[in-house]
C-alpha atoms as a PDB file:
ATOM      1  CA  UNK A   1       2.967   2.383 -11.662  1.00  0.00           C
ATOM      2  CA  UNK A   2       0.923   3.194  -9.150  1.00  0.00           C
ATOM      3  CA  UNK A   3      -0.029   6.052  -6.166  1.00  0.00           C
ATOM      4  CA  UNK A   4      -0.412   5.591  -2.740  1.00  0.00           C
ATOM      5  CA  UNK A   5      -1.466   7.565   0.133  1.00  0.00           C
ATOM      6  CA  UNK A   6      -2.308   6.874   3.768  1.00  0.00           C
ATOM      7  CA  UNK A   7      -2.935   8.851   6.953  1.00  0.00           C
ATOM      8  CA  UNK A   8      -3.853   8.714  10.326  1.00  0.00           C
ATOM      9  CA  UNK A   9      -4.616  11.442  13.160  1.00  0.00           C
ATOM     10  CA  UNK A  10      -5.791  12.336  16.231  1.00  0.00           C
ATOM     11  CA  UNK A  11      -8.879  13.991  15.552  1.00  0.00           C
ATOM     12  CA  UNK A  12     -10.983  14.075  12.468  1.00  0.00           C
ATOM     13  CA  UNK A  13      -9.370  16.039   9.618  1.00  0.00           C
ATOM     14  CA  UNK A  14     -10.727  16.848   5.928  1.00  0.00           C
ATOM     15  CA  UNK A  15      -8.486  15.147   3.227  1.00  0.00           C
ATOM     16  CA  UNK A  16     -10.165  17.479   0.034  1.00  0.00           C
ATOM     17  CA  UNK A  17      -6.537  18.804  -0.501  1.00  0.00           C
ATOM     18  CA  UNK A  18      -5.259  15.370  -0.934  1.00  0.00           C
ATOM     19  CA  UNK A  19      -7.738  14.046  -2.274  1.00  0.00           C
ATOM     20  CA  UNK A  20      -7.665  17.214  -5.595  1.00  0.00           C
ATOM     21  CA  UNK A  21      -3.725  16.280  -6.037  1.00  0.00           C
ATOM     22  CA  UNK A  22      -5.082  12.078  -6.156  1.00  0.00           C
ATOM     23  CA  UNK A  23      -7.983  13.261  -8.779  1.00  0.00           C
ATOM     24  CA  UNK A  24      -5.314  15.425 -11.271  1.00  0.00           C
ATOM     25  CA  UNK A  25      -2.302  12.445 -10.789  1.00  0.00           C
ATOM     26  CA  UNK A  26      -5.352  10.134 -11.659  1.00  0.00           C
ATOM     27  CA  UNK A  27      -5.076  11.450 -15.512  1.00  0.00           C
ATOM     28  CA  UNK A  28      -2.092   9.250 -15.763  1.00  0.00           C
ATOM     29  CA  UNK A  29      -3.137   6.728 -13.208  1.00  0.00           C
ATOM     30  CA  UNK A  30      -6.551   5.688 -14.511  1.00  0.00           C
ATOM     31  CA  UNK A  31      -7.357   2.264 -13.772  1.00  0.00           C
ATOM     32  CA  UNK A  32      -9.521   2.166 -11.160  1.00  0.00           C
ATOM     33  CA  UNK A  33      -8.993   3.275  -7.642  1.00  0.00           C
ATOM     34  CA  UNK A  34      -9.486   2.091  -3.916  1.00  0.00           C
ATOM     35  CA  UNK A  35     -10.694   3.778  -0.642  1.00  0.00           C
ATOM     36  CA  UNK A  36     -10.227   2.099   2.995  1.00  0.00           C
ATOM     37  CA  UNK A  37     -11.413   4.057   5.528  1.00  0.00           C
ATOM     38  CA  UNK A  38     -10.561   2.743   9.024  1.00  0.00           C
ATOM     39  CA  UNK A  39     -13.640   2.352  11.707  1.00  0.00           C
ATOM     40  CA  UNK A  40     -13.742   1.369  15.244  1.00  0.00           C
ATOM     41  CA  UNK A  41     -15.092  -2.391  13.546  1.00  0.00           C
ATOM     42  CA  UNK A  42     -12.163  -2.327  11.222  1.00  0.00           C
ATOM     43  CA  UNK A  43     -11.764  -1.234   7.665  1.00  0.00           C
ATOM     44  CA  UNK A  44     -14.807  -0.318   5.118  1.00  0.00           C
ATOM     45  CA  UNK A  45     -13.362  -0.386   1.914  1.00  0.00           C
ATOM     46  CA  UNK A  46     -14.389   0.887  -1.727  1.00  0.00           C
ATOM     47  CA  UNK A  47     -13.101  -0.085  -5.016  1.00  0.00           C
ATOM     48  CA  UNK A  48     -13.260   1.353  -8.941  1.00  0.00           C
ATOM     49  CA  UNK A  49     -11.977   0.365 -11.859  1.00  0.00           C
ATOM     50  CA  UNK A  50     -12.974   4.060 -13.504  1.00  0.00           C
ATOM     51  CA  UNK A  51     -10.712   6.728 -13.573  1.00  0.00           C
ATOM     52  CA  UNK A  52     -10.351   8.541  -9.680  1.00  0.00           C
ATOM     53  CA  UNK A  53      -9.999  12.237 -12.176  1.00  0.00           C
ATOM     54  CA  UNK A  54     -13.464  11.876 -13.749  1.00  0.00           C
ATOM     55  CA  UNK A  55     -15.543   9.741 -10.505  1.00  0.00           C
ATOM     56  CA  UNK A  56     -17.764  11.218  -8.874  1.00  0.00           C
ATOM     57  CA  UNK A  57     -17.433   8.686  -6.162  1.00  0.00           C
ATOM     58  CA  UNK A  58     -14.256   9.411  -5.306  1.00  0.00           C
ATOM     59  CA  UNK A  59     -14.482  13.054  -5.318  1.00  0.00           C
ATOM     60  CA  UNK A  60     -17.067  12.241  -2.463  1.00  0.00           C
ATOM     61  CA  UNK A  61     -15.281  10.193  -0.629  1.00  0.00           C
ATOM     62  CA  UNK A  62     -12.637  13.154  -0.474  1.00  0.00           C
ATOM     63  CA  UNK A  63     -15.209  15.474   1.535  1.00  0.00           C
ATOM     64  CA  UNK A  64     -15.061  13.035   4.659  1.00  0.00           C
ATOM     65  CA  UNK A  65     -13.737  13.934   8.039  1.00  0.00           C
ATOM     66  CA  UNK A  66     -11.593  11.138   8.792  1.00  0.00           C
ATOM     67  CA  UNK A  67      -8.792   9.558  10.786  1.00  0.00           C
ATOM     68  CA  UNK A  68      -7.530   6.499   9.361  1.00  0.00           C
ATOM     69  CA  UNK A  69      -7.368   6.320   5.612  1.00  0.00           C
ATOM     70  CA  UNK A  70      -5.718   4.723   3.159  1.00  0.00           C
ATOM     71  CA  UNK A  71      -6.296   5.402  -0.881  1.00  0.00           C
ATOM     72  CA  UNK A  72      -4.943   3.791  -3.836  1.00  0.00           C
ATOM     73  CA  UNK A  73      -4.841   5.208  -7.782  1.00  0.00           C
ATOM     74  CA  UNK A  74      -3.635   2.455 -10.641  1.00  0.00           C
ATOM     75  CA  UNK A  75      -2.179   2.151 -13.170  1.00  0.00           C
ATOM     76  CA  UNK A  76      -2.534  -1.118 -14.463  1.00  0.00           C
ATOM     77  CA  UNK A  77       0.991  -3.359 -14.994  1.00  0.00           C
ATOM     78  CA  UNK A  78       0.061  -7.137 -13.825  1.00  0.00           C
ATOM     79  CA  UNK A  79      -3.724  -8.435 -14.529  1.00  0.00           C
ATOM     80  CA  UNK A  80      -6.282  -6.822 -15.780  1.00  0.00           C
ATOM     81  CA  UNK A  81      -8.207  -3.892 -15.261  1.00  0.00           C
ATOM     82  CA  UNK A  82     -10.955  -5.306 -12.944  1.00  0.00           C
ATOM     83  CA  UNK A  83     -12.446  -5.122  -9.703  1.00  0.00           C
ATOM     84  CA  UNK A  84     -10.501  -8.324  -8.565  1.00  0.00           C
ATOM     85  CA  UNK A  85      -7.339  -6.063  -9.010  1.00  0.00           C
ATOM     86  CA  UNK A  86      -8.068  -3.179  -7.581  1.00  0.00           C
ATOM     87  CA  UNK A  87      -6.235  -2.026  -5.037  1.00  0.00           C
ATOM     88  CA  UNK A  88      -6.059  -1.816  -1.049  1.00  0.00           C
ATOM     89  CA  UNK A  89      -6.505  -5.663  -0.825  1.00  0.00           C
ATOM     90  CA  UNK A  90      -8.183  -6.340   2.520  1.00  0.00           C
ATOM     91  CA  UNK A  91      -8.243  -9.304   4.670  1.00  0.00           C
ATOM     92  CA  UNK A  92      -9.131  -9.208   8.504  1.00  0.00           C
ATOM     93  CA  UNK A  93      -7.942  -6.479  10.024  1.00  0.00           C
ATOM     94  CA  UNK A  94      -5.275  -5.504   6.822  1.00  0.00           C
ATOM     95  CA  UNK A  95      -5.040  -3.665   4.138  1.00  0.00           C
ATOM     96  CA  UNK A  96      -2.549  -3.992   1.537  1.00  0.00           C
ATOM     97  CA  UNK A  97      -1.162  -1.724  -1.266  1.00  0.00           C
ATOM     98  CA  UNK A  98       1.448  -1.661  -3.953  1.00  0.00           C
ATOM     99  CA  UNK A  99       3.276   0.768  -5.878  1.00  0.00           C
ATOM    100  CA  UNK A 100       5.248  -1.049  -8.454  1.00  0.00           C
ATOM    101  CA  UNK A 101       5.555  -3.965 -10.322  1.00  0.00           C
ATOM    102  CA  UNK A 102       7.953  -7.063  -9.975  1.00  0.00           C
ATOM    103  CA  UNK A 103      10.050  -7.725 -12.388  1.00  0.00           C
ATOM    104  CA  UNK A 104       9.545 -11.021 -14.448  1.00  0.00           C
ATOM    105  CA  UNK A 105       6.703 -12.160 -12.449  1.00  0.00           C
ATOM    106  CA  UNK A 106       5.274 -13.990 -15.056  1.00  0.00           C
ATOM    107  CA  UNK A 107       8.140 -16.221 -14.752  1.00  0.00           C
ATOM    108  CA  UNK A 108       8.415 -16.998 -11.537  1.00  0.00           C
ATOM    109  CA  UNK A 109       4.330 -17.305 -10.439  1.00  0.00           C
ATOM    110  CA  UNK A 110       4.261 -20.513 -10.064  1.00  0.00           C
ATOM    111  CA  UNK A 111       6.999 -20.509  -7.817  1.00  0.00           C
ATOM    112  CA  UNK A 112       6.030 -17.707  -6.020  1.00  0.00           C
ATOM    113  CA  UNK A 113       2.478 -18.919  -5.183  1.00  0.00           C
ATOM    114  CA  UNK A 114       4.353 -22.100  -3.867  1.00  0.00           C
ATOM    115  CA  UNK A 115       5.389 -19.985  -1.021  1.00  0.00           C
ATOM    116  CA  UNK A 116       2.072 -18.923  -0.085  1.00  0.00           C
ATOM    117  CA  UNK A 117       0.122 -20.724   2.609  1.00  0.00           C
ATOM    118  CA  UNK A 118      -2.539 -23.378   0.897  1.00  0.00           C
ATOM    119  CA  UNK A 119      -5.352 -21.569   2.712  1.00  0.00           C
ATOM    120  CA  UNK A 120      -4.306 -18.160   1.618  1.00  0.00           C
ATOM    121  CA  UNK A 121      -3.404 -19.321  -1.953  1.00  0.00           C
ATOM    122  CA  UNK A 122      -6.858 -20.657  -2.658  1.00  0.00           C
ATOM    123  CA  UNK A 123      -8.697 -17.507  -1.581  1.00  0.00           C
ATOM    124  CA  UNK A 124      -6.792 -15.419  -4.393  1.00  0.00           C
ATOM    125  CA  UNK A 125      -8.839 -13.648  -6.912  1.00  0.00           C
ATOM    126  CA  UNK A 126      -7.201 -11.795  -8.820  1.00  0.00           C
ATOM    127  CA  UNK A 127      -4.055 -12.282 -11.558  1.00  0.00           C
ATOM    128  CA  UNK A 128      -1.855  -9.281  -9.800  1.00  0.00           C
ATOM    129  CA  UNK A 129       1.610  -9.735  -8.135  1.00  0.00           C
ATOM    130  CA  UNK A 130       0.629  -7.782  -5.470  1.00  0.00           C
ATOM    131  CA  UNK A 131      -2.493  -9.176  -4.030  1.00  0.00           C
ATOM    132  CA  UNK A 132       0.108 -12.321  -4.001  1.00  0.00           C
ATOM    133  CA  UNK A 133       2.715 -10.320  -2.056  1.00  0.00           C
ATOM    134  CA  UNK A 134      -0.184  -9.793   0.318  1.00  0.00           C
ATOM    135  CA  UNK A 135      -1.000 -13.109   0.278  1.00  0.00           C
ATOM    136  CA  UNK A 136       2.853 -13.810   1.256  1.00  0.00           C
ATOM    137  CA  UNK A 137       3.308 -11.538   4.032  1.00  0.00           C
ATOM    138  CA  UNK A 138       0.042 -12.970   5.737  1.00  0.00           C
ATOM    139  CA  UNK A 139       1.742 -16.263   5.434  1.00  0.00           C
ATOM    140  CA  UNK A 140       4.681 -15.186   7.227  1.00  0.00           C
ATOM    141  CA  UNK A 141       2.723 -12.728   9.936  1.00  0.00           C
ATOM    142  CA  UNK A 142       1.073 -16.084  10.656  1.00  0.00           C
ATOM    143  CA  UNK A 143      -1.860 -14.289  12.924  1.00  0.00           C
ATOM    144  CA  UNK A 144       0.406 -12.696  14.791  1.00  0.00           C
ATOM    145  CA  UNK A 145      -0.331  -8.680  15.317  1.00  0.00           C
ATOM    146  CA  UNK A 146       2.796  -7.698  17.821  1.00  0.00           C
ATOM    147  CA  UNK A 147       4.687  -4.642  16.069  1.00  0.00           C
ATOM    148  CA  UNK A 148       7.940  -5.872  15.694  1.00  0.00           C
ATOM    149  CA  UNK A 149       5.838  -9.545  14.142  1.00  0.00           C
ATOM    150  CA  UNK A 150       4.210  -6.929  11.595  1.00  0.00           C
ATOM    151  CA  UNK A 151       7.588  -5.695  10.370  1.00  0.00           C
ATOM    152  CA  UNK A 152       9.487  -8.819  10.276  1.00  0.00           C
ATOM    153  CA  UNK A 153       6.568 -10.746   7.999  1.00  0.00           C
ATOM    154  CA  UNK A 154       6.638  -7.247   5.583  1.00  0.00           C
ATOM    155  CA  UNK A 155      10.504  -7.711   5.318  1.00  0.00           C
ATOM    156  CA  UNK A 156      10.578 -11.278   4.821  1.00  0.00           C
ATOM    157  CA  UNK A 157       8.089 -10.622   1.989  1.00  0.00           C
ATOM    158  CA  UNK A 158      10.001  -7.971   0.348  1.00  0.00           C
ATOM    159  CA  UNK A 159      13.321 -10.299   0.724  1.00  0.00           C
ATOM    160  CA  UNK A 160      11.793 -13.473  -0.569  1.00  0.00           C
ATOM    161  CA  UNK A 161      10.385 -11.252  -3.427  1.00  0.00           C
ATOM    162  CA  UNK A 162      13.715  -9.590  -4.049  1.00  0.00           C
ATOM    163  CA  UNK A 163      15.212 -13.435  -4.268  1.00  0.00           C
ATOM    164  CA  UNK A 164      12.346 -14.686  -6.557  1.00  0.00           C
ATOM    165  CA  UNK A 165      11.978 -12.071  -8.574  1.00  0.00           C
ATOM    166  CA  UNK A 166      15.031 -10.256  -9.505  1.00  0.00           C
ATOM    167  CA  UNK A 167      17.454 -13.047  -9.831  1.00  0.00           C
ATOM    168  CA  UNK A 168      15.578 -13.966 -12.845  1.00  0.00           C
ATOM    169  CA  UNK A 169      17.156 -10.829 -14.767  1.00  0.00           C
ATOM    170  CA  UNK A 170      20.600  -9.898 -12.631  1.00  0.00           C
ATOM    171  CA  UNK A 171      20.825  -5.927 -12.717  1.00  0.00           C
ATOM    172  CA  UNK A 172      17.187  -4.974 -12.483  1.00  0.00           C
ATOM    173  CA  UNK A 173      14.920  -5.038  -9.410  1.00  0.00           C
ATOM    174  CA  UNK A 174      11.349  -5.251  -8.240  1.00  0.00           C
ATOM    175  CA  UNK A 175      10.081  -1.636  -7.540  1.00  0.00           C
ATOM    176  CA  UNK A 176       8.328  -2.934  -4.220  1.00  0.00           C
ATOM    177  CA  UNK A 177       6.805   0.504  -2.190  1.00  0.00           C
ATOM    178  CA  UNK A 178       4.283  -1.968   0.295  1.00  0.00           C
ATOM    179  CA  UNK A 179       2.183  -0.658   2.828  1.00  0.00           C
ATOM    180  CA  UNK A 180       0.144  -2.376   5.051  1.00  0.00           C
ATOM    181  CA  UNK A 181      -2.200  -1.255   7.769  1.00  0.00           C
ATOM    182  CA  UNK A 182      -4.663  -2.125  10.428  1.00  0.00           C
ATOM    183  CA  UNK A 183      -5.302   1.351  10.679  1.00  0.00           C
ATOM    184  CA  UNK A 184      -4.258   2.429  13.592  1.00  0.00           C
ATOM    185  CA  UNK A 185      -0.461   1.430  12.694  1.00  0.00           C
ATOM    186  CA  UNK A 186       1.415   1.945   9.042  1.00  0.00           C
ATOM    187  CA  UNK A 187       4.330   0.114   7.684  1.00  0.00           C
ATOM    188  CA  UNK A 188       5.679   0.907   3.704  1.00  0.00           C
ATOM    189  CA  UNK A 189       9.051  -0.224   2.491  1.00  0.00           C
ATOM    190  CA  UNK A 190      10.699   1.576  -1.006  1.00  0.00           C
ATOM    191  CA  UNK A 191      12.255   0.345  -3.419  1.00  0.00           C
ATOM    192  CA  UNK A 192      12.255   2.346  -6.695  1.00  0.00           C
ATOM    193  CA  UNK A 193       9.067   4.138  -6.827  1.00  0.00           C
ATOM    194  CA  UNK A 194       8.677   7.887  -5.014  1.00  0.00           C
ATOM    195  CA  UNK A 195       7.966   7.539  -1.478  1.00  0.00           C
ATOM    196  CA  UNK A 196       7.176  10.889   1.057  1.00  0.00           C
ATOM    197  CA  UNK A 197       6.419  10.670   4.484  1.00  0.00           C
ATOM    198  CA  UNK A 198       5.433  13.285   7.282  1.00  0.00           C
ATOM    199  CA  UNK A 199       4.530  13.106  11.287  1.00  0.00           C
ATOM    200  CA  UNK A 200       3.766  15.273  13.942  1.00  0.00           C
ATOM    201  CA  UNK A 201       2.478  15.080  17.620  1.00  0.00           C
ATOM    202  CA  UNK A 202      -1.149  14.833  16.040  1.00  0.00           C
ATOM    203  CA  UNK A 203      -0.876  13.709  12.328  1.00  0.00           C
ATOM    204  CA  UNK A 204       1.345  11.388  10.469  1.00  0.00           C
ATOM    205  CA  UNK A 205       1.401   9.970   6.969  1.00  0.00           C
ATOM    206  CA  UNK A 206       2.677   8.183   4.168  1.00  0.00           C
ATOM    207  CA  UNK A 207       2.358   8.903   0.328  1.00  0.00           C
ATOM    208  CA  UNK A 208       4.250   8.214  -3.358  1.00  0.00           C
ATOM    209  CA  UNK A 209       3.472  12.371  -3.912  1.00  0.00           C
ATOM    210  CA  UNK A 210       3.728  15.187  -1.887  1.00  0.00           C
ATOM    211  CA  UNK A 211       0.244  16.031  -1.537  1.00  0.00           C
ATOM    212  CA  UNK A 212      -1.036  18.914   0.131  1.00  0.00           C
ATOM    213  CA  UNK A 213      -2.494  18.237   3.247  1.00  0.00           C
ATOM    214  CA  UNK A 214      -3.212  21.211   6.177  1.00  0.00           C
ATOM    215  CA  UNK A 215      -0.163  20.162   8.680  1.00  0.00           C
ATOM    216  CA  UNK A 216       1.937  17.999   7.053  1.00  0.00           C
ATOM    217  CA  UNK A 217       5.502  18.823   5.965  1.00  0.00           C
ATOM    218  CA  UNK A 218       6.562  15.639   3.735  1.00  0.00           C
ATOM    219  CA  UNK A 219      10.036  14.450   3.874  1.00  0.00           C
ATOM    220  CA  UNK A 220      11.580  11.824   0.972  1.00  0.00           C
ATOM    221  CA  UNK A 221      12.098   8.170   2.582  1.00  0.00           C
ATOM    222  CA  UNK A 222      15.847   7.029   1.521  1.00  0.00           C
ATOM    223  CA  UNK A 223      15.761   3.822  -1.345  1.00  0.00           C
ATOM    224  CA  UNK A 224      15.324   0.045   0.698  1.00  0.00           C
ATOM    225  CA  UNK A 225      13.634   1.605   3.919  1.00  0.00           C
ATOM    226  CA  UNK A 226      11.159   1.061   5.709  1.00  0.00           C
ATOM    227  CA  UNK A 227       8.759   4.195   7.137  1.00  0.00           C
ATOM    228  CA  UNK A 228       6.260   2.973  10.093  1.00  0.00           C
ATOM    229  CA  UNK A 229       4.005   4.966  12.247  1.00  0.00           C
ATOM    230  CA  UNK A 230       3.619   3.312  15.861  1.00  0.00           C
ATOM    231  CA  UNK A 231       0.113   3.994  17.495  1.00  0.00           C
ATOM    232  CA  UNK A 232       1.164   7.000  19.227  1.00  0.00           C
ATOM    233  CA  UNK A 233       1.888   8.557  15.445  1.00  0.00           C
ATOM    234  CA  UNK A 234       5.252   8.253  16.021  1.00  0.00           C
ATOM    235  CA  UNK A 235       7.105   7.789  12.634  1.00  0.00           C
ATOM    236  CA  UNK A 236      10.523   5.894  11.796  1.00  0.00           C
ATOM    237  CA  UNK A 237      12.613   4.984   8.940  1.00  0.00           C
ATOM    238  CA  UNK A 238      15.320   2.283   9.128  1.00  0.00           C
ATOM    239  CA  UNK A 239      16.809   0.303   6.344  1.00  0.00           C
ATOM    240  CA  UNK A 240      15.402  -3.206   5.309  1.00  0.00           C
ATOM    241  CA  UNK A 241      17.884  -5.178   7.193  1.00  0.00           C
ATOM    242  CA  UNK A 242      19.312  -8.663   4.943  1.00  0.00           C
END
């Protein structure tokens, strides 16, 4: 298991407060930790694999002004704990993170890679299940960018996942909270990890914890939806259509 926050406003906006909650839930979460922060050239991103409570890295990175952001705290289920695993996964303009872990994946991999594009499965690096779920939905979004293109490839991932995954044991499922980003737009589905999300006129985000945050009221996201904040910072939730 595994925490996840992201935000984006209008204007520049300190994320300390956030960023002291991350630090104390990273006790329990200790395997290394990820930082993309969202620039007019695209994402920079930072990676960890010490503890985001005792780095003095991190608690840096927390002292930023920012307006696009998206952080990640593990704790290590699938592969190791090593840079190649940390989380946000980045390719392009995307970032990827996961909270949760698929159930049986070990089982299935092979199977599950075969759904990847060839191009996309040979640039993998690490052992996760996730940075293969990212792999996935880039082989459904297929270059495309339009909105609507964005949430059917994250759906179709989540589905074919679902169908992979889960049948292998009937009665349990994937816990499968995904977010991915270009920064300027978010999209997370839930499925059996905590998910809170909050948006106003001039902030919005999206996180497993309600952290404190000047602005944001957080509200809990309902099991097998799917949150997304548009460019204007306009937030929905609908359910993850079959």
């Amino acid at each position: 298991m595994c925490r996840i926050f992201a935000v984006r406003s209008s204007q520049p906006i300190s994320v300390r407060p956030a960023f002291d909650g991350l630090r104390q839930l990273a006790t329990e979460h200790k395997d290394g930790w990820g930082v993309a922060v969202f620039q007019p050239e695209g994402p920079v991103l930072e990676t960890r694999v010490d503890s985001a409570a005792s780095c003095t890295r991190f608690e840096a990175l927390g002292g930023q002004q920012i307006e696009s952001m998206a952080v990640h705290i593990r704790l290590a289920s699938v592969g190791t704990v090593n840079p190649r695993n940390n989380h946000p996964f980045a390719a392009g303009p995307w970032v990827f993170m996961h909270n949760g872990t698929l159930k049986h994946f070990e089982q299935v991999r092979a199977r599950y890679e075969a759904e990847i594009a060839p191009e996309l499965r040979a640039q993998l690096k690490g052992e996760t299940d996730s940075e293969r779920c990212f792999a996935l939905f880039r082989t459904y979004l297929d270059g495309r960018t339009g909105f609507d293109e964005v949430i059917e490839a994250l759906t179709r991932t989540f589905r074919t996942t679902e169908a992979l995954c889960d049948d292998a044991s009937p009665g349990k499922r994937s816990a499968m909270n995904f977010l991915v980003t270009d920064g300027r737009r978010f999209f997370c589905t839930r499925r059996d990890r905590s998910l809170y999300a909050s948006a106003s006129p001039s902030l919005a985000a999206i996180a497993s914890t309600e952290l404190a945050l000047p602005g944001v009221t957080w509200s809990e996201v309902a099991e097998d939806s799917l949150v997304t904040i548009d460019e204007g910072l306009q937030l929905s939730v609908r359910p993850i259509s079959k």
